[in-house]
N, C-alpha and C. Protein backbone atom coordinates (compact mmCIF):
# COMPACT_ATOMS: atom_id res chain seq x y z
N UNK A 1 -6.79 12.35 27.58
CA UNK A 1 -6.53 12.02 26.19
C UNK A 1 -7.33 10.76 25.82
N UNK A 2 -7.89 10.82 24.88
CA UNK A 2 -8.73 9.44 23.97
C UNK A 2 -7.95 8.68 23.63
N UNK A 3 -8.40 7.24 23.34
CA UNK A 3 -8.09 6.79 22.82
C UNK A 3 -8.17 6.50 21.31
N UNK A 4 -7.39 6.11 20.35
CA UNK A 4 -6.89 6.21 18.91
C UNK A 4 -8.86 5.70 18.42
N UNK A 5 -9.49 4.45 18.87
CA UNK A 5 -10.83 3.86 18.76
C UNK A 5 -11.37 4.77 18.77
N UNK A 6 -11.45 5.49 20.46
CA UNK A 6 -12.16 6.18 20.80
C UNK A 6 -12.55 7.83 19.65
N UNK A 7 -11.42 8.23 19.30
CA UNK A 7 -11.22 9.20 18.19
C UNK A 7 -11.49 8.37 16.67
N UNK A 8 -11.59 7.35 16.55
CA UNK A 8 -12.39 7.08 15.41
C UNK A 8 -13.65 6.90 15.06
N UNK A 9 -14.21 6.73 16.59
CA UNK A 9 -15.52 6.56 16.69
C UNK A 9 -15.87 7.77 16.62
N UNK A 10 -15.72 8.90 16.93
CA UNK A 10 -15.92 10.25 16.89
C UNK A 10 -16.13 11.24 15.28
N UNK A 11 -14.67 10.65 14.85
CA UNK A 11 -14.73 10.64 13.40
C UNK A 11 -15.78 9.98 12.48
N UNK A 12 -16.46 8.85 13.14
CA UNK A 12 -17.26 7.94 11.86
C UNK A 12 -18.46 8.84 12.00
N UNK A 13 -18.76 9.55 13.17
CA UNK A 13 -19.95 10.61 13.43
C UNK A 13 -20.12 11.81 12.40
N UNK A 14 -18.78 12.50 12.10
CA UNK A 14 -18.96 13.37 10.98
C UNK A 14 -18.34 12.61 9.84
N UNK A 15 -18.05 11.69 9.94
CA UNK A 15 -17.93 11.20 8.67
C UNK A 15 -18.05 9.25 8.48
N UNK A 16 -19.51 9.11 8.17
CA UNK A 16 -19.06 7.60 8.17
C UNK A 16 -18.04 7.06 7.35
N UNK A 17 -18.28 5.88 7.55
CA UNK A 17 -17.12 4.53 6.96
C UNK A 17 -16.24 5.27 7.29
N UNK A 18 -15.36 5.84 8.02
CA UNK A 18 -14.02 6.55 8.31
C UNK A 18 -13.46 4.91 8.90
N UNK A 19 -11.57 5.30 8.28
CA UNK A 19 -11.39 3.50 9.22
C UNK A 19 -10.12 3.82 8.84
N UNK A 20 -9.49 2.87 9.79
CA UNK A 20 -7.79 3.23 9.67
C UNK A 20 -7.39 1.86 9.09
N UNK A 21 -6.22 2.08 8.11
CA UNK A 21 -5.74 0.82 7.51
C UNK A 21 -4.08 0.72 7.89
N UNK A 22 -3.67 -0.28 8.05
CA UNK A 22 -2.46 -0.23 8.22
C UNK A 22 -1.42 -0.42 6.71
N UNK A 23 -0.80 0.42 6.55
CA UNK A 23 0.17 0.04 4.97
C UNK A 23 1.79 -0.15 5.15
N UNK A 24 1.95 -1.47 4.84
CA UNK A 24 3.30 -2.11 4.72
C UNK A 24 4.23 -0.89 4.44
N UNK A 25 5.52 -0.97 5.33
CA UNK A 25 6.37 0.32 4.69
C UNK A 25 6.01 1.89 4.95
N UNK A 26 4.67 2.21 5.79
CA UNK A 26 4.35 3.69 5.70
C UNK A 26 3.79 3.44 7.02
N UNK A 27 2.99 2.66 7.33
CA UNK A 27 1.97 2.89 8.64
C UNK A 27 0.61 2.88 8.63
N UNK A 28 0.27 3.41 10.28
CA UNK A 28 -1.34 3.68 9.71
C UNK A 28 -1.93 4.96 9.18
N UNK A 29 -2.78 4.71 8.23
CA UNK A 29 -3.22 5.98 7.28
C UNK A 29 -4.69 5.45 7.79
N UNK A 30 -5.46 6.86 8.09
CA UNK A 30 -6.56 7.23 8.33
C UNK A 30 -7.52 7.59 7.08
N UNK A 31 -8.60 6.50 6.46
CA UNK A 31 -9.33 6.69 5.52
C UNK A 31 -10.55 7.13 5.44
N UNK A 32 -10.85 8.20 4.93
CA UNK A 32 -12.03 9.13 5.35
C UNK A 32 -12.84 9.11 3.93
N UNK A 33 -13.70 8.56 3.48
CA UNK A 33 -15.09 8.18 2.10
C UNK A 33 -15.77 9.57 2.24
N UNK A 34 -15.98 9.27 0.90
CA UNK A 34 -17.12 10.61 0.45
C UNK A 34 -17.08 11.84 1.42
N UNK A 35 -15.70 12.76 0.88
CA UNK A 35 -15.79 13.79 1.63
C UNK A 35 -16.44 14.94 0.54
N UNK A 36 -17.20 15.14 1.02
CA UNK A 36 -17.81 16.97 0.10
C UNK A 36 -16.14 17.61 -0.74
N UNK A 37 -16.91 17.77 -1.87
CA UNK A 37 -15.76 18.96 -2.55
C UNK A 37 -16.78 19.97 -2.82
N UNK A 38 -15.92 21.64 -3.01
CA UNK A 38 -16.58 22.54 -3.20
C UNK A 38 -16.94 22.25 -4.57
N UNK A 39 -17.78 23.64 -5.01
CA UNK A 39 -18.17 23.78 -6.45
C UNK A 39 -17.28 23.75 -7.30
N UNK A 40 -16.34 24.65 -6.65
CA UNK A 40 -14.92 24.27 -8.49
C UNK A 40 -14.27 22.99 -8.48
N UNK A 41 -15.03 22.26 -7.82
CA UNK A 41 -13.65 20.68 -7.44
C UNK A 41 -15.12 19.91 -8.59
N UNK A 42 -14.13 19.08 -9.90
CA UNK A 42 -14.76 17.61 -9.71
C UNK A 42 -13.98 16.23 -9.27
N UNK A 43 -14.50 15.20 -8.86
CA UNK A 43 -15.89 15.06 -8.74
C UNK A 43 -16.41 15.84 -7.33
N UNK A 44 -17.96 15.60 -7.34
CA UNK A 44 -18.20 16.38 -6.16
C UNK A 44 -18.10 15.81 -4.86
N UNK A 45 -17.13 14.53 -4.60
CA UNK A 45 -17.36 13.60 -3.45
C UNK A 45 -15.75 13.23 -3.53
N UNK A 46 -15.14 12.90 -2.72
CA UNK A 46 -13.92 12.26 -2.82
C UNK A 46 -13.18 11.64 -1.77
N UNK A 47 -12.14 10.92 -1.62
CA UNK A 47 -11.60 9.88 -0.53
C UNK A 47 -10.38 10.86 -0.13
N UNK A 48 -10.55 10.96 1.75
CA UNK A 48 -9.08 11.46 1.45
C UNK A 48 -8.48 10.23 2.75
N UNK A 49 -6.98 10.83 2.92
CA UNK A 49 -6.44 10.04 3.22
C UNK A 49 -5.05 10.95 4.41
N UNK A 50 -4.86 10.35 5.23
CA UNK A 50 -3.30 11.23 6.04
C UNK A 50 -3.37 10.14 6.84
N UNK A 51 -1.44 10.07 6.99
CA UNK A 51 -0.56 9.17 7.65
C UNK A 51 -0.80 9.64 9.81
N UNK A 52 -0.86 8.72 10.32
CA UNK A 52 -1.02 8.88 11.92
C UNK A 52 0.40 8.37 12.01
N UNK A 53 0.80 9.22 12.28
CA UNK A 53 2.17 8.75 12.85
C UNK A 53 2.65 8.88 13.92
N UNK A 54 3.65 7.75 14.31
CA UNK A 54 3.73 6.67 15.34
C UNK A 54 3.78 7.52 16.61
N UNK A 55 3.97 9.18 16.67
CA UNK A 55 4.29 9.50 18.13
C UNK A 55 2.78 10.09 18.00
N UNK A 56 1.46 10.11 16.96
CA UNK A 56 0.24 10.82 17.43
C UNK A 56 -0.24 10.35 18.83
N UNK A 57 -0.53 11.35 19.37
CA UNK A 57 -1.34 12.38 19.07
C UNK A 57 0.14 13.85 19.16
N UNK A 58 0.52 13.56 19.90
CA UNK A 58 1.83 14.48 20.20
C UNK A 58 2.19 14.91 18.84
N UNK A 59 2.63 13.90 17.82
CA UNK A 59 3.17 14.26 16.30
C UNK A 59 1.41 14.66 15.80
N UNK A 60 1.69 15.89 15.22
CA UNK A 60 0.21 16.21 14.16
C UNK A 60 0.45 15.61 13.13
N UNK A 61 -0.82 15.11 12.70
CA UNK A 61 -0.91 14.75 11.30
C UNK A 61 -0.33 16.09 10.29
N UNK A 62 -0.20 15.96 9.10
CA UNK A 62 0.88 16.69 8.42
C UNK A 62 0.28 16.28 6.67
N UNK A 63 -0.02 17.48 5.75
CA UNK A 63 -0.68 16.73 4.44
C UNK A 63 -2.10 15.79 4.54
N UNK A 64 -2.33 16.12 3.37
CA UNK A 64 -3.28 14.85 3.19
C UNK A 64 -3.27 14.20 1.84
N UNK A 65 -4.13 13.15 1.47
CA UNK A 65 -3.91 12.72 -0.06
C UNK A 65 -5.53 12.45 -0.55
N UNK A 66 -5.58 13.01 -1.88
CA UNK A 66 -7.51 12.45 -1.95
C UNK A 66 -7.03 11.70 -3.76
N UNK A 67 -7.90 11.11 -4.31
CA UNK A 67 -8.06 10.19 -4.76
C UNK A 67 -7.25 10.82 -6.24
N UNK A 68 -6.78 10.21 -7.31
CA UNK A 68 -6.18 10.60 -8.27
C UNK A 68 -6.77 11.68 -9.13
N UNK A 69 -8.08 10.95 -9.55
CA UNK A 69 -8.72 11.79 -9.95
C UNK A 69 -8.85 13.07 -9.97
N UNK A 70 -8.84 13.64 -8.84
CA UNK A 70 -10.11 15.08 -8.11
C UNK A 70 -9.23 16.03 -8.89
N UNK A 71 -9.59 16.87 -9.53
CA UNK A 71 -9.24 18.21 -10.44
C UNK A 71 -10.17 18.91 -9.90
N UNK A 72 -9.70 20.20 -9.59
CA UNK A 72 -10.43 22.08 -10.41
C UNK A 72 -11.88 21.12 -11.41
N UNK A 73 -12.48 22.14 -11.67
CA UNK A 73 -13.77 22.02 -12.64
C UNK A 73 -12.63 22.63 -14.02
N UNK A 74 -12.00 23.46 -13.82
CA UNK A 74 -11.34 24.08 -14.90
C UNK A 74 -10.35 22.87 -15.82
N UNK A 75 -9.97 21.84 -14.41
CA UNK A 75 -9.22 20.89 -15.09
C UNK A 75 -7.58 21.10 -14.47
N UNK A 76 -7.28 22.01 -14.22
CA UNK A 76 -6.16 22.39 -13.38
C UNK A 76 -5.81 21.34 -11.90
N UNK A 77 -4.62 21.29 -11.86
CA UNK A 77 -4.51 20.53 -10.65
C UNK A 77 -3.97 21.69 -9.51
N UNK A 78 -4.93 21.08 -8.39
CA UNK A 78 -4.80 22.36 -7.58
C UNK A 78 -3.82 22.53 -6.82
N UNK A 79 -3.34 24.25 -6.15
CA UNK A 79 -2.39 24.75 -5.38
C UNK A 79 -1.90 23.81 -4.50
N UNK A 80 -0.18 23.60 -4.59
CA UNK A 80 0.25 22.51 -3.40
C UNK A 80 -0.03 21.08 -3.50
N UNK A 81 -0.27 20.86 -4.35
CA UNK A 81 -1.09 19.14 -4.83
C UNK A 81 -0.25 18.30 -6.12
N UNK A 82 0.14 17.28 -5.81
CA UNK A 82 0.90 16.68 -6.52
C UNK A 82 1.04 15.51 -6.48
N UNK A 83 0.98 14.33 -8.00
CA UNK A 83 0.44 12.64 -7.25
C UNK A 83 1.78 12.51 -6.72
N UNK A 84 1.42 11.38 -5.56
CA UNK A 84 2.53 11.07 -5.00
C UNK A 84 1.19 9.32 -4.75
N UNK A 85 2.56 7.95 -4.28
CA UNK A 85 2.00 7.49 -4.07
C UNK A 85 1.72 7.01 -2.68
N UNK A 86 1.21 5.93 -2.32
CA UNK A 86 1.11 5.51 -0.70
C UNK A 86 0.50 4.08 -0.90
N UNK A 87 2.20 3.31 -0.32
CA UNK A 87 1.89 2.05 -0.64
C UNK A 87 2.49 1.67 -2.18
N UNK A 88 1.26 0.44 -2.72
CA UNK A 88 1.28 0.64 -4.32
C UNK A 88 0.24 1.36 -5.13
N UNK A 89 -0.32 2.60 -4.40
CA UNK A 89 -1.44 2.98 -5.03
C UNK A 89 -0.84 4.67 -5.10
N UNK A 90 -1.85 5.30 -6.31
CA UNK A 90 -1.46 6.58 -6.69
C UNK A 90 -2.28 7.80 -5.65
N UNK A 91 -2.02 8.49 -5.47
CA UNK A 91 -2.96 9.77 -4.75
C UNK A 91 -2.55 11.12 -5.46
N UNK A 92 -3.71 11.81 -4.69
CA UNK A 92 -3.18 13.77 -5.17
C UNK A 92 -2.69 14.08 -3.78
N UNK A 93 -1.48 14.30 -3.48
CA UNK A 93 -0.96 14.71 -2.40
C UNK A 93 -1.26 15.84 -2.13
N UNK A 94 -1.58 16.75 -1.35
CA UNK A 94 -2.18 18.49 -0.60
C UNK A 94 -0.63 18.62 0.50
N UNK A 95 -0.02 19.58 -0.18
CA UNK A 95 1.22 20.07 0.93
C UNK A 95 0.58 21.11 1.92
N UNK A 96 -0.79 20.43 2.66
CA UNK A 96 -1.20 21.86 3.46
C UNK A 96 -0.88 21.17 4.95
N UNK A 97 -0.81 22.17 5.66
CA UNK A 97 -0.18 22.13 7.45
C UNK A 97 -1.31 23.09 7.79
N UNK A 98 -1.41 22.30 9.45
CA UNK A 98 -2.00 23.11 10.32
C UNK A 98 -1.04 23.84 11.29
N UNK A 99 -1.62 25.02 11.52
CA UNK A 99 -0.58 25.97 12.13
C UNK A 99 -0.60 25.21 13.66
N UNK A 100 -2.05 25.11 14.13
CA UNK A 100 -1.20 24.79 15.52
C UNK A 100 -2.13 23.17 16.16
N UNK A 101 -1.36 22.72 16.74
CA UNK A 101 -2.07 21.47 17.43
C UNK A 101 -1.80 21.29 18.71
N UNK A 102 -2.98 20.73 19.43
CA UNK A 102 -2.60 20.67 21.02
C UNK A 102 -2.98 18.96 20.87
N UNK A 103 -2.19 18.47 21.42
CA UNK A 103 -2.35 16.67 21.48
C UNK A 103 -3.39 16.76 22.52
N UNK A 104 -3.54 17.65 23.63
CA UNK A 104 -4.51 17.36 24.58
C UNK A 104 -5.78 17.45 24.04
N UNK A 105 -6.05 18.29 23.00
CA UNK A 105 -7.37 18.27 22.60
C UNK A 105 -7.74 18.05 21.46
N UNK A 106 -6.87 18.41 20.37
CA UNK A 106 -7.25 18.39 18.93
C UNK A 106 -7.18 16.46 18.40
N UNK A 107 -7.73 15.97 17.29
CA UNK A 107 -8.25 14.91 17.42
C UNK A 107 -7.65 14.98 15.95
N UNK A 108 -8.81 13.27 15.49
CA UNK A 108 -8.86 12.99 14.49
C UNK A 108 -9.56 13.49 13.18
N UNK A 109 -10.86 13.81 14.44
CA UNK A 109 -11.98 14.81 13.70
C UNK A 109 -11.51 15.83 12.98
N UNK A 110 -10.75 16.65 14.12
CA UNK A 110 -10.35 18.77 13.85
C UNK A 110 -9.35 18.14 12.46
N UNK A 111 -8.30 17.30 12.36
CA UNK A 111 -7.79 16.99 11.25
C UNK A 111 -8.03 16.34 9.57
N UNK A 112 -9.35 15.51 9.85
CA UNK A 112 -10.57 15.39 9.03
C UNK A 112 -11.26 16.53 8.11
N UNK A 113 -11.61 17.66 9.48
CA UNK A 113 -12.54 18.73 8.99
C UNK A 113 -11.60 19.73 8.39
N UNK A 114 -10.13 19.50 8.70
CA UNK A 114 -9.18 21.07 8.25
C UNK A 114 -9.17 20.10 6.47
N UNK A 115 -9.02 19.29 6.34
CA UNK A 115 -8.80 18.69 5.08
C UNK A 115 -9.76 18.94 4.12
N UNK A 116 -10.87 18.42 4.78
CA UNK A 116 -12.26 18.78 3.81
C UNK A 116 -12.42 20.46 3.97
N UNK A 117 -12.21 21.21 4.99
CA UNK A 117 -11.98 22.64 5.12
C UNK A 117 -11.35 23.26 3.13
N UNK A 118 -10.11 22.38 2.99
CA UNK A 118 -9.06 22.83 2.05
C UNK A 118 -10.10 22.25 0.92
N UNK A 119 -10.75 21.56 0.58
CA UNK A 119 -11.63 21.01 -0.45
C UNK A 119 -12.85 22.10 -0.63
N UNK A 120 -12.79 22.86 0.11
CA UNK A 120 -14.01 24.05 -0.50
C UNK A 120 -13.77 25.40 -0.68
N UNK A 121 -12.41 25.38 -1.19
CA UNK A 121 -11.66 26.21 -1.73
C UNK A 121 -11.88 26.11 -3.06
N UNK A 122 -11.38 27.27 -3.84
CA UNK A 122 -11.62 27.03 -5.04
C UNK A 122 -10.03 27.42 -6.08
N UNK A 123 -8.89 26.52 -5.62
CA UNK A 123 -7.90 26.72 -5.84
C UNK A 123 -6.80 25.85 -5.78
């Protein structure tokens, strides 16, 4: 098993500036810059965000949050998505889950890429 560094360093590879912040009252949340949105998403770039919680790697990450903004092109706010905040700041919360996680192998990355995965959807 890696270490938490070690899996961020991994992460800044497919995705720079990736960096973990710690937030009063919630924990550490894993911050991931300029992730790709598909074609029906504006804008076409966006921040996302998911809580590491305290038993990871064992506990999977769970949801994610990307920046207030990000709408459909249509203007619609998308399937499962709802602001919620984190901290004192606003987000678009994503009620999406991964079906399965192995702490021995799955990372920070595979949880990164299932997020931006859900961003090139068009829904």
């Amino acid at each position: 098993m890696r270490s938490l560094e070690a899996e961020l360093e991994a992460l800044r590879g497919v995705f720079p500036g990736a960096h973990i912040e710690t937030v009063a009252g919630i924990g550490r949340v894993c911050v991931v810059p300029d992730v790709a949105t598909g074609k029906a998403w504006e804008p076409p770039t966006t921040e996302i965000r998911f809580l590491i919680a305290q038993g990871y790697p064992q506990s999977k990450p769970d949801c994610f949050f990307s920046r207030p903004d990000l709408r459909l092109k249509s203007g619609a706010t998308p399937q499962n998505a709802r602001p919620q905040r984190i901290g004192s700041s606003e987000y678009l919360w994503f009620s999406w889950h991964l079906r399965t996680w192995n702490p021995a192998a799955d990372d920070l990355t595979r949880f990164a890429r299932f997020c931006n995965g859900r961003l090139q959807m068009d829904r």
